[in-house]
N, C-alpha and C. Protein backbone atom coordinates (compact mmCIF):
# COMPACT_ATOMS: atom_id res chain seq x y z
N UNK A 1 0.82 -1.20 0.00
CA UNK A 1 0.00 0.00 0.00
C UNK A 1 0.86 1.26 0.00
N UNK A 2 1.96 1.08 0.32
CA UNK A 2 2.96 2.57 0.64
C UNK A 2 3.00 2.76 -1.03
N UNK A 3 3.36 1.88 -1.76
CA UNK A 3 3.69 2.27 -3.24
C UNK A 3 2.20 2.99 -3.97
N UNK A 4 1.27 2.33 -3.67
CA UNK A 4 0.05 3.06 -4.50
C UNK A 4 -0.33 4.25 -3.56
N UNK A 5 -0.16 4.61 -2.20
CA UNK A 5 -0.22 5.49 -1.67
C UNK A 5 1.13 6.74 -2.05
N UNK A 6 2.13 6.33 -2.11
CA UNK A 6 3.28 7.25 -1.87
C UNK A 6 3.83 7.15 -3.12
N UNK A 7 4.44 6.20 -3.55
CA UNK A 7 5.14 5.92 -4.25
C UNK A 7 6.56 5.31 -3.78
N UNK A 8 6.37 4.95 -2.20
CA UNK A 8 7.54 3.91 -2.33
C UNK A 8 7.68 2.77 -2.40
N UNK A 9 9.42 2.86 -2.89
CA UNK A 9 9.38 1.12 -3.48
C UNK A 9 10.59 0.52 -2.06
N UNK A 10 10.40 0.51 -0.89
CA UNK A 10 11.20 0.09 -0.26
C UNK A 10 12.46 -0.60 -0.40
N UNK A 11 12.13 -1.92 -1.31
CA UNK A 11 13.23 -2.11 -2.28
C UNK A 11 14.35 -1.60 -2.42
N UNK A 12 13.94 -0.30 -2.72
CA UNK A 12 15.81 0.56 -3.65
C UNK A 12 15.94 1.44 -2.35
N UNK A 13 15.96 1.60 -1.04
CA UNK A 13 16.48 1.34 0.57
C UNK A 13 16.97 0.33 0.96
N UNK A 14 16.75 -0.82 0.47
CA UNK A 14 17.56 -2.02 1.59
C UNK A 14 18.32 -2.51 0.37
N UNK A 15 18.96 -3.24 0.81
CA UNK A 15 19.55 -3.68 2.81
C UNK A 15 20.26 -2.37 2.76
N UNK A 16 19.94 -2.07 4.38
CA UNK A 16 20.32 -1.31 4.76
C UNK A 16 21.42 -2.23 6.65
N UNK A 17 22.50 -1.78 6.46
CA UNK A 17 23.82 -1.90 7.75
C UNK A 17 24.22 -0.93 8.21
N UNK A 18 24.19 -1.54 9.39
CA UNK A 18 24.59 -0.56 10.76
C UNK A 18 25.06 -1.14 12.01
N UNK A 19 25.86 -1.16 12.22
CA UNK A 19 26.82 -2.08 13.65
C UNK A 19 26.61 -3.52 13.49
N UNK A 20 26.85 -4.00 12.50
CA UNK A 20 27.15 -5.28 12.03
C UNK A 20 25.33 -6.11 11.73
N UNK A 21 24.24 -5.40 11.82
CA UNK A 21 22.85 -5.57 11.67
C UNK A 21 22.91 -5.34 10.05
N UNK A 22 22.05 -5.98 9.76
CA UNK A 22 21.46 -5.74 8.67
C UNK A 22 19.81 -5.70 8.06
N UNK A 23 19.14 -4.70 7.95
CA UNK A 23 17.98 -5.22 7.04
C UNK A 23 17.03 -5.07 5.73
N UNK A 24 16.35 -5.90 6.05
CA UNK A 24 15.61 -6.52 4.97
C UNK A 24 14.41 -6.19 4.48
N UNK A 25 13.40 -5.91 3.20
CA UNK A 25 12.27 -5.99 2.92
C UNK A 25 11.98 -7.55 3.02
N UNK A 26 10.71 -7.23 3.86
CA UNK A 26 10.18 -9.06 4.16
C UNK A 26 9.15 -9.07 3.61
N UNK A 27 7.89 -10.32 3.94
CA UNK A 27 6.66 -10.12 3.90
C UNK A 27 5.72 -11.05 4.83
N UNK A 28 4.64 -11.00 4.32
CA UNK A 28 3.44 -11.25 5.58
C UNK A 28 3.79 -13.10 5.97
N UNK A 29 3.93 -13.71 4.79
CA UNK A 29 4.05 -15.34 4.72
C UNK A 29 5.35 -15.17 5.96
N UNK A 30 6.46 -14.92 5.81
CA UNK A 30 7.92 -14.88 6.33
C UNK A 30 7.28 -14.28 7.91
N UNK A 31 6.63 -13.02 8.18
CA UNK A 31 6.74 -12.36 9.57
C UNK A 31 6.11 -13.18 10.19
N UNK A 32 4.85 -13.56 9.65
CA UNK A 32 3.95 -14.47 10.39
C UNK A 32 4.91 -15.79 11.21
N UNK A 33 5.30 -16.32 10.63
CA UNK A 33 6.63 -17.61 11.40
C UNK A 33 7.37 -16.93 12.15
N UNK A 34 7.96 -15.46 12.33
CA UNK A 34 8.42 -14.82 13.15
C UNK A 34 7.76 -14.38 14.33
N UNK A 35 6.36 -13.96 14.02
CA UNK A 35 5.41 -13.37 14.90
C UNK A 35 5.40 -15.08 15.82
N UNK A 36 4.84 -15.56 15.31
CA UNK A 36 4.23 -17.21 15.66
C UNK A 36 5.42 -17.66 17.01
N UNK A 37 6.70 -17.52 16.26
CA UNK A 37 7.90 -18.17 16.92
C UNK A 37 8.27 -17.39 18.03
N UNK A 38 7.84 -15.66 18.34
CA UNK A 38 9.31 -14.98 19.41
C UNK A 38 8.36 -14.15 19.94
N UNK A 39 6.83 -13.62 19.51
CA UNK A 39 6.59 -12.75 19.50
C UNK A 39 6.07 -12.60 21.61
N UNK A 40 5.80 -14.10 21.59
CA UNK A 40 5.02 -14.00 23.10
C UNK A 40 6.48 -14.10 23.95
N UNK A 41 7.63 -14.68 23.56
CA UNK A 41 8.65 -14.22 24.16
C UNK A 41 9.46 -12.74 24.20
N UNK A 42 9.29 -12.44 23.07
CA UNK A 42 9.62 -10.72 22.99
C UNK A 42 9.12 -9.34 24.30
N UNK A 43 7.63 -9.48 23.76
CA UNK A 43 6.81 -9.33 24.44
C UNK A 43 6.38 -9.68 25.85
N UNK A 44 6.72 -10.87 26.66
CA UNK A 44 6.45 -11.22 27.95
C UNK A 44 5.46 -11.52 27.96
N UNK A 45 4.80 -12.77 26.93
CA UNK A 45 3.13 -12.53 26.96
C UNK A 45 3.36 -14.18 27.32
N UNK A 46 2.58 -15.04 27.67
CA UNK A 46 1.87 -16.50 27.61
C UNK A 46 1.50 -16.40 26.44
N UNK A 47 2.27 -17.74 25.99
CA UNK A 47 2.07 -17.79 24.66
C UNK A 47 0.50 -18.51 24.15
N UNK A 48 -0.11 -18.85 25.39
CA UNK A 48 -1.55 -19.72 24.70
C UNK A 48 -2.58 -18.34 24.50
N UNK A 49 -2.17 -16.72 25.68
CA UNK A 49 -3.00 -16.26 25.29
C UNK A 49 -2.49 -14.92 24.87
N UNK A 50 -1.88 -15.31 24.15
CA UNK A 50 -1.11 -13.96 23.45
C UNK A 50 -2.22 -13.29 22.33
N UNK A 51 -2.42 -12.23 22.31
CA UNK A 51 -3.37 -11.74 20.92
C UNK A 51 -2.31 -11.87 19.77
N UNK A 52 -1.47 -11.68 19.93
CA UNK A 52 -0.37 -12.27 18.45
C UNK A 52 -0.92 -13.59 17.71
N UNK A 53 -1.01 -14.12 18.96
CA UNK A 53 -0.82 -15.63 18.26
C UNK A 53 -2.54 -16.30 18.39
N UNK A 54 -3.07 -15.76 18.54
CA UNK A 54 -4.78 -16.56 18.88
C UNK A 54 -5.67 -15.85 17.68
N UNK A 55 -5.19 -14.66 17.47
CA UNK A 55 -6.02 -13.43 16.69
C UNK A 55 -5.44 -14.35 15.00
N UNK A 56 -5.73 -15.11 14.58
CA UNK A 56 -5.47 -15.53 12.80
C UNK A 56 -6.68 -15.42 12.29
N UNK A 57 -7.54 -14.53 12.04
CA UNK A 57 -8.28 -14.49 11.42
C UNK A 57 -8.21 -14.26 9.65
N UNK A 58 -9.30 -14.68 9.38
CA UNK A 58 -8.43 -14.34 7.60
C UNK A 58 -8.75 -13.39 6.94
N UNK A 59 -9.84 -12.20 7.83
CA UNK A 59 -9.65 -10.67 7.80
C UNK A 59 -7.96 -9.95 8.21
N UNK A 60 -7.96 -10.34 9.34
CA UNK A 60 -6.41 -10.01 9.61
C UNK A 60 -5.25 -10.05 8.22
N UNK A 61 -5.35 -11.59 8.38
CA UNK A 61 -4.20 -12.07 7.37
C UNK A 61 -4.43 -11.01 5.83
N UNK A 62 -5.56 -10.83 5.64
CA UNK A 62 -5.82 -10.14 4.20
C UNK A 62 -5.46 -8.58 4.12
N UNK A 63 -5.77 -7.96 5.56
CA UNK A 63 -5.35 -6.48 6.07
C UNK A 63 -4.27 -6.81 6.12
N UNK A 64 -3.03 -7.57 6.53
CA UNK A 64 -1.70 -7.43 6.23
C UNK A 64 -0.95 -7.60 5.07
N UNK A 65 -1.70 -9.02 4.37
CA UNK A 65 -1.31 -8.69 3.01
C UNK A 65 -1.57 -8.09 2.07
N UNK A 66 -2.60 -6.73 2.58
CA UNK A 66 -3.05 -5.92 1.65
C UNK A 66 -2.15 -4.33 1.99
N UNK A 67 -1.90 -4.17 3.14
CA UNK A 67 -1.55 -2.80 3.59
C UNK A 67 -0.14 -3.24 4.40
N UNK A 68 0.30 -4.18 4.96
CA UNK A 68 1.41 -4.31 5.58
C UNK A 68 3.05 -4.46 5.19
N UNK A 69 3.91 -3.25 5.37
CA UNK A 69 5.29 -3.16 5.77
C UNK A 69 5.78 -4.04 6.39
N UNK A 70 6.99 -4.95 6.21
CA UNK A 70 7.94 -6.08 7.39
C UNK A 70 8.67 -5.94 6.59
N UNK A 71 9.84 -5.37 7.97
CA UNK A 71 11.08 -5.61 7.88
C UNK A 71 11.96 -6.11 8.76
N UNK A 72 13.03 -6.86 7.98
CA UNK A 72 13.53 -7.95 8.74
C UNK A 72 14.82 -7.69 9.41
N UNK A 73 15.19 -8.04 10.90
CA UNK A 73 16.62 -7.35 10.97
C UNK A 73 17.62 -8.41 11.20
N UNK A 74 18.85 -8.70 10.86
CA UNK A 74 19.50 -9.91 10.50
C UNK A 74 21.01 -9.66 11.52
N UNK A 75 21.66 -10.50 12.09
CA UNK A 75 23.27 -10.34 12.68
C UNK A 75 23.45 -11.45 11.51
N UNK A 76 24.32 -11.59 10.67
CA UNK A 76 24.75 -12.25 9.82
C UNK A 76 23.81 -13.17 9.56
N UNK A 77 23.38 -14.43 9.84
CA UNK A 77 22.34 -14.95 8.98
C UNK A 77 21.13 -15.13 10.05
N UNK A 78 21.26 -14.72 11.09
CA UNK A 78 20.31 -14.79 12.15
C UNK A 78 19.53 -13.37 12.64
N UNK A 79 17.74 -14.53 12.53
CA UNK A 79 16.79 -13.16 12.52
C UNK A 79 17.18 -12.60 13.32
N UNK A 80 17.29 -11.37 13.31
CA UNK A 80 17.06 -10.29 15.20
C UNK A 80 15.94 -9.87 15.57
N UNK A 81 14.68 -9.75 14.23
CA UNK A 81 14.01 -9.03 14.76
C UNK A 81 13.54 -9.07 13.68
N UNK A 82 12.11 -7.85 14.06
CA UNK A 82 10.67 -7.76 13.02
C UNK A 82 10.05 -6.08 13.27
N UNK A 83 10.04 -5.31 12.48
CA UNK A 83 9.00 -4.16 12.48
C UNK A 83 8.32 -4.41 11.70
N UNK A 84 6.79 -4.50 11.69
CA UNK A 84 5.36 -4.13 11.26
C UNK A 84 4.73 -3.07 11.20
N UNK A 85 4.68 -2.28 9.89
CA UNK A 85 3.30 -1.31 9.73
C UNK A 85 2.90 -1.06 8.54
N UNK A 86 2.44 -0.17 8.77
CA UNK A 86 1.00 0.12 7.91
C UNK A 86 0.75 1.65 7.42
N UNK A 87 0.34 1.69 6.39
CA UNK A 87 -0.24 3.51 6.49
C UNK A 87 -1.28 3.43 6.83
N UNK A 88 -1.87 4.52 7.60
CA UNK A 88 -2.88 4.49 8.87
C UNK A 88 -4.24 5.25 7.55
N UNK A 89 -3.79 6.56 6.39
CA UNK A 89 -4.62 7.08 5.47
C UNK A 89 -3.65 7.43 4.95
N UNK A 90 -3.36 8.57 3.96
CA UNK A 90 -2.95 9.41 2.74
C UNK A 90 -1.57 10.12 3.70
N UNK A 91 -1.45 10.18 5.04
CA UNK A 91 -0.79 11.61 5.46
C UNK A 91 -0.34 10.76 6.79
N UNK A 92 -0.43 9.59 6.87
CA UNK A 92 0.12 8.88 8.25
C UNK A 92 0.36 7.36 8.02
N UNK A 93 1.50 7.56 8.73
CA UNK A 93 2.59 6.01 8.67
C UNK A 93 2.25 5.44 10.34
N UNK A 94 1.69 4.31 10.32
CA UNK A 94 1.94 3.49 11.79
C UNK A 94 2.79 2.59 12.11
N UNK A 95 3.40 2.77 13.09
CA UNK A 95 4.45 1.34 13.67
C UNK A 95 3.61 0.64 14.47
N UNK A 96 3.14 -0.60 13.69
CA UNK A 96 2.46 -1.67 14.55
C UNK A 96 3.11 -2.64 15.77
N UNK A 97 4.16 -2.98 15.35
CA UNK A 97 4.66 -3.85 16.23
C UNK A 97 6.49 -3.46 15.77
N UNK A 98 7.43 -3.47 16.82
CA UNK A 98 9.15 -3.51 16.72
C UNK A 98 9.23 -4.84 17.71
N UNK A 99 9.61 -5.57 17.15
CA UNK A 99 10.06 -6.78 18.24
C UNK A 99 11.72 -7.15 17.96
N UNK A 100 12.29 -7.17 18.96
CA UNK A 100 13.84 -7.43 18.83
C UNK A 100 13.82 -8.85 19.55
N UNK A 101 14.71 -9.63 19.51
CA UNK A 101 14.98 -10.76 20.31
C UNK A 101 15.87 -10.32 21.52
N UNK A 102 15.28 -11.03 22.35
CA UNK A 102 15.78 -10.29 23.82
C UNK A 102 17.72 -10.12 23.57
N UNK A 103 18.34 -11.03 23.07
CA UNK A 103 19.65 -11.28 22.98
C UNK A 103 20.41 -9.60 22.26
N UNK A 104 19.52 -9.19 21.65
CA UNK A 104 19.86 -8.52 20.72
C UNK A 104 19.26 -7.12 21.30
N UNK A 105 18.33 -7.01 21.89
CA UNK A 105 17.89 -5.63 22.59
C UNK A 105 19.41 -4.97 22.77
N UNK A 106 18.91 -3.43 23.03
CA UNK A 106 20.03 -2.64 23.39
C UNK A 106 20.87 -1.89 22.23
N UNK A 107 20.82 -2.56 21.32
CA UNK A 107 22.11 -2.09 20.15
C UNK A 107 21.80 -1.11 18.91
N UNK A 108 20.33 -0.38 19.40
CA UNK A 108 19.34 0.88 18.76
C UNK A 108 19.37 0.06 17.45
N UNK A 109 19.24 -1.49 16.89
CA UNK A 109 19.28 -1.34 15.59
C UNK A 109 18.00 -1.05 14.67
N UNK A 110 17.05 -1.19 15.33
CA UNK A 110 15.69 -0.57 14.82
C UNK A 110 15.81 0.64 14.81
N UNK A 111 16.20 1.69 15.66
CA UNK A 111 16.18 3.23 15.77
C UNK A 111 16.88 3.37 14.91
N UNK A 112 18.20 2.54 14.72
CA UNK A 112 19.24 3.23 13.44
C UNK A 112 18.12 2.99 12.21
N UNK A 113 17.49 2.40 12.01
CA UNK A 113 16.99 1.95 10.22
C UNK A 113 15.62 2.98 10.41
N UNK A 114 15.09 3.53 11.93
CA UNK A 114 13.82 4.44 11.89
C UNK A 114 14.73 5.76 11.51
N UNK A 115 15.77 6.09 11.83
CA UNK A 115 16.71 7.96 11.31
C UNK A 115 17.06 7.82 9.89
N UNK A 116 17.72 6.41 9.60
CA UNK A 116 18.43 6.17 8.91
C UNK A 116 18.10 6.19 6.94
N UNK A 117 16.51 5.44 7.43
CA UNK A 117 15.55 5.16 6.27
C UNK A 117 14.31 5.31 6.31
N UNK A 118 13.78 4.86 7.62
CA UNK A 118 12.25 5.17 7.49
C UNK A 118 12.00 5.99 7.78
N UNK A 119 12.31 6.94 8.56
CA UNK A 119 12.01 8.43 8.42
C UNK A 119 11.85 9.11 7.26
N UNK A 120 13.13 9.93 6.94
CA UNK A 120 13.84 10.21 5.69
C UNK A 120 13.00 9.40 4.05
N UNK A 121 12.74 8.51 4.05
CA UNK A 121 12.05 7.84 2.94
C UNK A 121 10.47 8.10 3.19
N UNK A 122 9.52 8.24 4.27
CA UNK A 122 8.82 8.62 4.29
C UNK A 122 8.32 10.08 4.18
N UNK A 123 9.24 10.83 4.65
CA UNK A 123 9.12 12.46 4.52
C UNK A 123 9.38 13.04 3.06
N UNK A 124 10.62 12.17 2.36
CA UNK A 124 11.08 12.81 0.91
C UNK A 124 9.42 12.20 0.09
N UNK A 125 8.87 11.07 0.50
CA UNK A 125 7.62 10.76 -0.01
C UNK A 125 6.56 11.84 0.42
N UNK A 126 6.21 12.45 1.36
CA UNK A 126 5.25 13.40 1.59
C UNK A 126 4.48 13.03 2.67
N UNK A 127 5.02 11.94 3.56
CA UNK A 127 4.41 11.60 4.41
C UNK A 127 4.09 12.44 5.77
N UNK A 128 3.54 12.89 6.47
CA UNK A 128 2.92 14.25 7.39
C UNK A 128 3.53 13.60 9.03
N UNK A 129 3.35 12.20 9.23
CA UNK A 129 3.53 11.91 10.39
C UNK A 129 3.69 10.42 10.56
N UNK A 130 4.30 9.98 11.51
CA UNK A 130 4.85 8.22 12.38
C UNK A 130 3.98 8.38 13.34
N UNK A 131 3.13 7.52 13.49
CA UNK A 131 2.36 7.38 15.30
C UNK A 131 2.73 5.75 15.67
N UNK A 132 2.69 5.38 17.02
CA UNK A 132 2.60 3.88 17.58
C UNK A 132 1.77 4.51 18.86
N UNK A 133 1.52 2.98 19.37
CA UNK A 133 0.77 3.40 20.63
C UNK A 133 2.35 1.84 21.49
N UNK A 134 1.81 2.44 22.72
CA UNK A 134 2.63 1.72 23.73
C UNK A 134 1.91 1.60 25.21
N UNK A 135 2.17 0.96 25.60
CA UNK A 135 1.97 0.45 27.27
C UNK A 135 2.60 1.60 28.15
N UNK A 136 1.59 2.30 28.88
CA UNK A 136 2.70 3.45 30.02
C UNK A 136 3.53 2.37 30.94
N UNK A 137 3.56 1.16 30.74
CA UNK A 137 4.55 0.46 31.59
C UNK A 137 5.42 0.27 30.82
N UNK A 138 5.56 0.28 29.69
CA UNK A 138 6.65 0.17 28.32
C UNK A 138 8.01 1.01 28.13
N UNK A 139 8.82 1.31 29.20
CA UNK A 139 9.86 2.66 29.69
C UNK A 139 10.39 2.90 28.83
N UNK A 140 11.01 1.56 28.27
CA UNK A 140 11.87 1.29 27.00
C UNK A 140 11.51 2.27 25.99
N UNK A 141 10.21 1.97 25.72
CA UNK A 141 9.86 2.50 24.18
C UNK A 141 9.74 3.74 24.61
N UNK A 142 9.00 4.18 25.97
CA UNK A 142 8.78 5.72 26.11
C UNK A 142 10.08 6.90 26.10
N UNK A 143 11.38 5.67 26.32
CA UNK A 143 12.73 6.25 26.49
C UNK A 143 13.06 6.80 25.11
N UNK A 144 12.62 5.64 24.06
CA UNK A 144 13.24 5.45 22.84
C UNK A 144 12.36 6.66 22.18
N UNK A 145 11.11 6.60 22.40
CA UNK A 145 9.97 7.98 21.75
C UNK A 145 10.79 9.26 21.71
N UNK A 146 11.22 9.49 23.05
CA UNK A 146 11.46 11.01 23.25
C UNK A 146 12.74 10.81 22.63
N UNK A 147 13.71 10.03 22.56
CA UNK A 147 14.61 10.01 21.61
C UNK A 147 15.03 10.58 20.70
N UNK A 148 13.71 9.45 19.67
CA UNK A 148 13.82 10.07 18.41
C UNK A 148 12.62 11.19 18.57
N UNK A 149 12.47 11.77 19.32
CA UNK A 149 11.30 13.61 19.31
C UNK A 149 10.26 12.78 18.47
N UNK A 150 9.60 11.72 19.25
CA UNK A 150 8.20 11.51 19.05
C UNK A 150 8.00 12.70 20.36
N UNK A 151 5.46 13.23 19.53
CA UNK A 151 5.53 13.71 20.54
C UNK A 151 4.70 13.01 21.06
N UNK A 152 3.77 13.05 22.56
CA UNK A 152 2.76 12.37 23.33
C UNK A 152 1.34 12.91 22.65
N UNK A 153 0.91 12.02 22.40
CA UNK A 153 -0.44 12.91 21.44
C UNK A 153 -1.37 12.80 22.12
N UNK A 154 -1.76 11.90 23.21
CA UNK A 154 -2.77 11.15 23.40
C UNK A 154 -2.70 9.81 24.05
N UNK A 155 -3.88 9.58 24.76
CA UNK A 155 -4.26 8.26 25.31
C UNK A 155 -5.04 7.19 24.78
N UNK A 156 -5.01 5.53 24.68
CA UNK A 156 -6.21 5.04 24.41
C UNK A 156 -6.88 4.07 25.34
N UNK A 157 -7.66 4.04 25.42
CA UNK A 157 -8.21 2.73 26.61
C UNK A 157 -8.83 1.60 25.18
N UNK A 158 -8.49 0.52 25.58
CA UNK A 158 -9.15 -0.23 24.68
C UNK A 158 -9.65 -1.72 25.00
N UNK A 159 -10.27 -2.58 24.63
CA UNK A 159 -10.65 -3.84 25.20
C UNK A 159 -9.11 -5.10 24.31
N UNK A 160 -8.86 -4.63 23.43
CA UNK A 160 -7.83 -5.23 23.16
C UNK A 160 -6.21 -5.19 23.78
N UNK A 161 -5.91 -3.59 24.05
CA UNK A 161 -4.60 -3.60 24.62
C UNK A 161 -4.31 -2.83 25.64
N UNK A 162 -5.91 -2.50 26.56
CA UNK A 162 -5.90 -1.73 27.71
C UNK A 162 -5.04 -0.47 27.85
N UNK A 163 -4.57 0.22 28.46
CA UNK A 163 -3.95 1.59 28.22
C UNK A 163 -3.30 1.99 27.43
N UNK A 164 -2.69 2.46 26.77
CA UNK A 164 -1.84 3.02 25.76
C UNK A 164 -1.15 4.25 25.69
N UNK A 165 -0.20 4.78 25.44
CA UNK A 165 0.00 6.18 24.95
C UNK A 165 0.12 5.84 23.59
N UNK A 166 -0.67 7.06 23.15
CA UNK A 166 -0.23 7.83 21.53
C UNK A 166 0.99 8.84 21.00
N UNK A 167 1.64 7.95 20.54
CA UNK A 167 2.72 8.99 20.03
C UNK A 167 2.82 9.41 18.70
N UNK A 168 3.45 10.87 18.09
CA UNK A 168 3.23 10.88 17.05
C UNK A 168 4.80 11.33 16.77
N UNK A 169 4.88 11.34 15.41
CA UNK A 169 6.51 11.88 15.12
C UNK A 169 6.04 12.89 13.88
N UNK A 170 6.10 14.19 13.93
CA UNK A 170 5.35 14.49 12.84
C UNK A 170 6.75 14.98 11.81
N UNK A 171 6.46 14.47 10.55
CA UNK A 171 7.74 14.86 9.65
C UNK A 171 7.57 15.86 8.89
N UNK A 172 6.47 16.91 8.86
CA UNK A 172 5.84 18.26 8.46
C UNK A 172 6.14 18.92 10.04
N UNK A 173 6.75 19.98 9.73
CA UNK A 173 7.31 20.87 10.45
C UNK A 173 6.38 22.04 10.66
N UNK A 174 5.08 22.00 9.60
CA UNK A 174 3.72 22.67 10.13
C UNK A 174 3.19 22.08 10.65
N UNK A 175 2.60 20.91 10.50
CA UNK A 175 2.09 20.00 11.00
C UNK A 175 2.11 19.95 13.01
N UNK A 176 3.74 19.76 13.10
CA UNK A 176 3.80 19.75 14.29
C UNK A 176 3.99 21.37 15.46
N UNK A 177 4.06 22.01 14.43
CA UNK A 177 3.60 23.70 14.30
C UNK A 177 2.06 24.08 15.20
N UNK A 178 1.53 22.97 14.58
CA UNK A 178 -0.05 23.55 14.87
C UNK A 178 -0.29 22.71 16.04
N UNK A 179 -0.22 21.30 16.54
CA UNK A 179 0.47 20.68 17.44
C UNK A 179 0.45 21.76 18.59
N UNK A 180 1.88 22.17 18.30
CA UNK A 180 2.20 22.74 19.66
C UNK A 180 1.40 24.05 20.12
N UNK A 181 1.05 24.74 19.05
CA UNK A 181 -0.05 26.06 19.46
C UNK A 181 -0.87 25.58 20.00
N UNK A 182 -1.39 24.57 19.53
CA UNK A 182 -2.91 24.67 20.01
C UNK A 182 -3.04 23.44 20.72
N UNK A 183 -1.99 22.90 21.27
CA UNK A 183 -2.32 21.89 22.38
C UNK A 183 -1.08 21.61 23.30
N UNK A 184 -0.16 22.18 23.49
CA UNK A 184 0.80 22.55 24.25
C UNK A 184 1.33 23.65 25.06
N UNK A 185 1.28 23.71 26.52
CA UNK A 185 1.83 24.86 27.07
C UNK A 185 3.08 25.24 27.14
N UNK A 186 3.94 26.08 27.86
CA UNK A 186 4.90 26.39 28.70
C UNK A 186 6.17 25.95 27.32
N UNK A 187 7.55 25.30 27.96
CA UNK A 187 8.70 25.44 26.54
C UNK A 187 8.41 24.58 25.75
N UNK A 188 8.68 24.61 24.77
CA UNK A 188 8.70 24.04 23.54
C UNK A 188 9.80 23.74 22.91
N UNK A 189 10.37 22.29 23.44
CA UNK A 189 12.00 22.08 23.07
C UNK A 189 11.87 21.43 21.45
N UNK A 190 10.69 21.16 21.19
CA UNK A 190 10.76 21.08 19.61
C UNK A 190 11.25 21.89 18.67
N UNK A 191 10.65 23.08 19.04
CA UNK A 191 11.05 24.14 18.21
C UNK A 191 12.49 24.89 18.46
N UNK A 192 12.62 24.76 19.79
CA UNK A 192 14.09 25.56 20.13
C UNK A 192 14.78 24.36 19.70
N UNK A 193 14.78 23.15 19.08
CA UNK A 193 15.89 22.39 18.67
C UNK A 193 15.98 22.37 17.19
N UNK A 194 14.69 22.86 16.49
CA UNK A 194 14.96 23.01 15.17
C UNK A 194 15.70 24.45 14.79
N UNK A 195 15.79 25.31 16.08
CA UNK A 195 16.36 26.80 15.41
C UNK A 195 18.02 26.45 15.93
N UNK A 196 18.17 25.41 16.74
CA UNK A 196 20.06 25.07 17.06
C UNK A 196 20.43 24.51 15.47
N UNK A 197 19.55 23.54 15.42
CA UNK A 197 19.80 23.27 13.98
C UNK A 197 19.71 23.96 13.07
């Protein structure tokens, strides 16, 4: 869907290396055996009642092989890992799922390929904004958000993944313009970091 939406061909980005990682354009047949195999270990879930692994519906399966991004992250011939997403409409990119294998946590190699390529390839495309949602018990990712200057957009309560924060990364510099006027008080280190730059 990114290609009939955007026009990218992910393709002519990978492989993309970075501290001895490497990755890959995958797809839904390939993640699925990944999801299946690590995902309730990744995650900390029981694997009998993991929503990863119980949720196969063949609505699902058809929404991924109709709209779904996987990419694969490799230490020489061994998986490390899996990002999943999606474009959310016309003007927004979602990160569904980043799963690293616990062995391999730590070594930013997902963050390097989110500065490196998926950013940057989504913005030169015209893309407006990155959102994920996360667990407020999730430190990691909330560490990694402010990182890369995701901002906090929002909350969700849901019957599927109970609390959430909304984050957004907006790659329109109006976009996140209007953002901060009209729903942000007091400093604004967004903007005082785009005028250092």
């Amino acid at each position: 869907m990114s290609w009939q939406l955007w026009g990218i061909e992910w393709e002519h980005a990978l492989p993309f290396e970075s501290g001895g990682f490497r990755a890959e354009l995958s797809n839904y047949t390939r993640a699925k055996g990944f999801i299946a195999a690590n995902y309730a270990t990744v995650f900390e879930e029981d694997a009998a009642s993991s929503p990863f692994a119980t949720d196969l519906s063949s609505a699902k399966q058809r929404y991924y092989q109709a709209f779904g991004d996987f990419f694969e992250f490799f230490q020489g011939d061994e998986l490390a890992g899996l990002l999943v997403c999606t474009p959310t409409d016309w003007s927004t990119y979602y990160i569904r799922s980043a799963a690293m294998m616990p062995k391999f946590q730590g070594h930013r190699i997902i963050q390097n390929f989110y500065t490196s390529v998926l950013f940057p390839t989504l913005q030169h495309a015209g893309v407006e904004r990155v959102e994920f949602d996360t667990s407020p018990s999730n430190m990691a990712m909330m560490h990694i958000a402010t990182r890369l200057r995701f901002n906090n957009t929002g909350t969700i309560l849901s019957e599927r993944w109970g609390a959430m924060i909304h984050f957004t990364k907006f790659l329109s510099t109006d976009k996140e313009d209007v953002f901060l006027r009209q729903f942000c008080a007091g400093v604004k280190y967004q903007v005082r970091e785009r005028a250092q730059s």
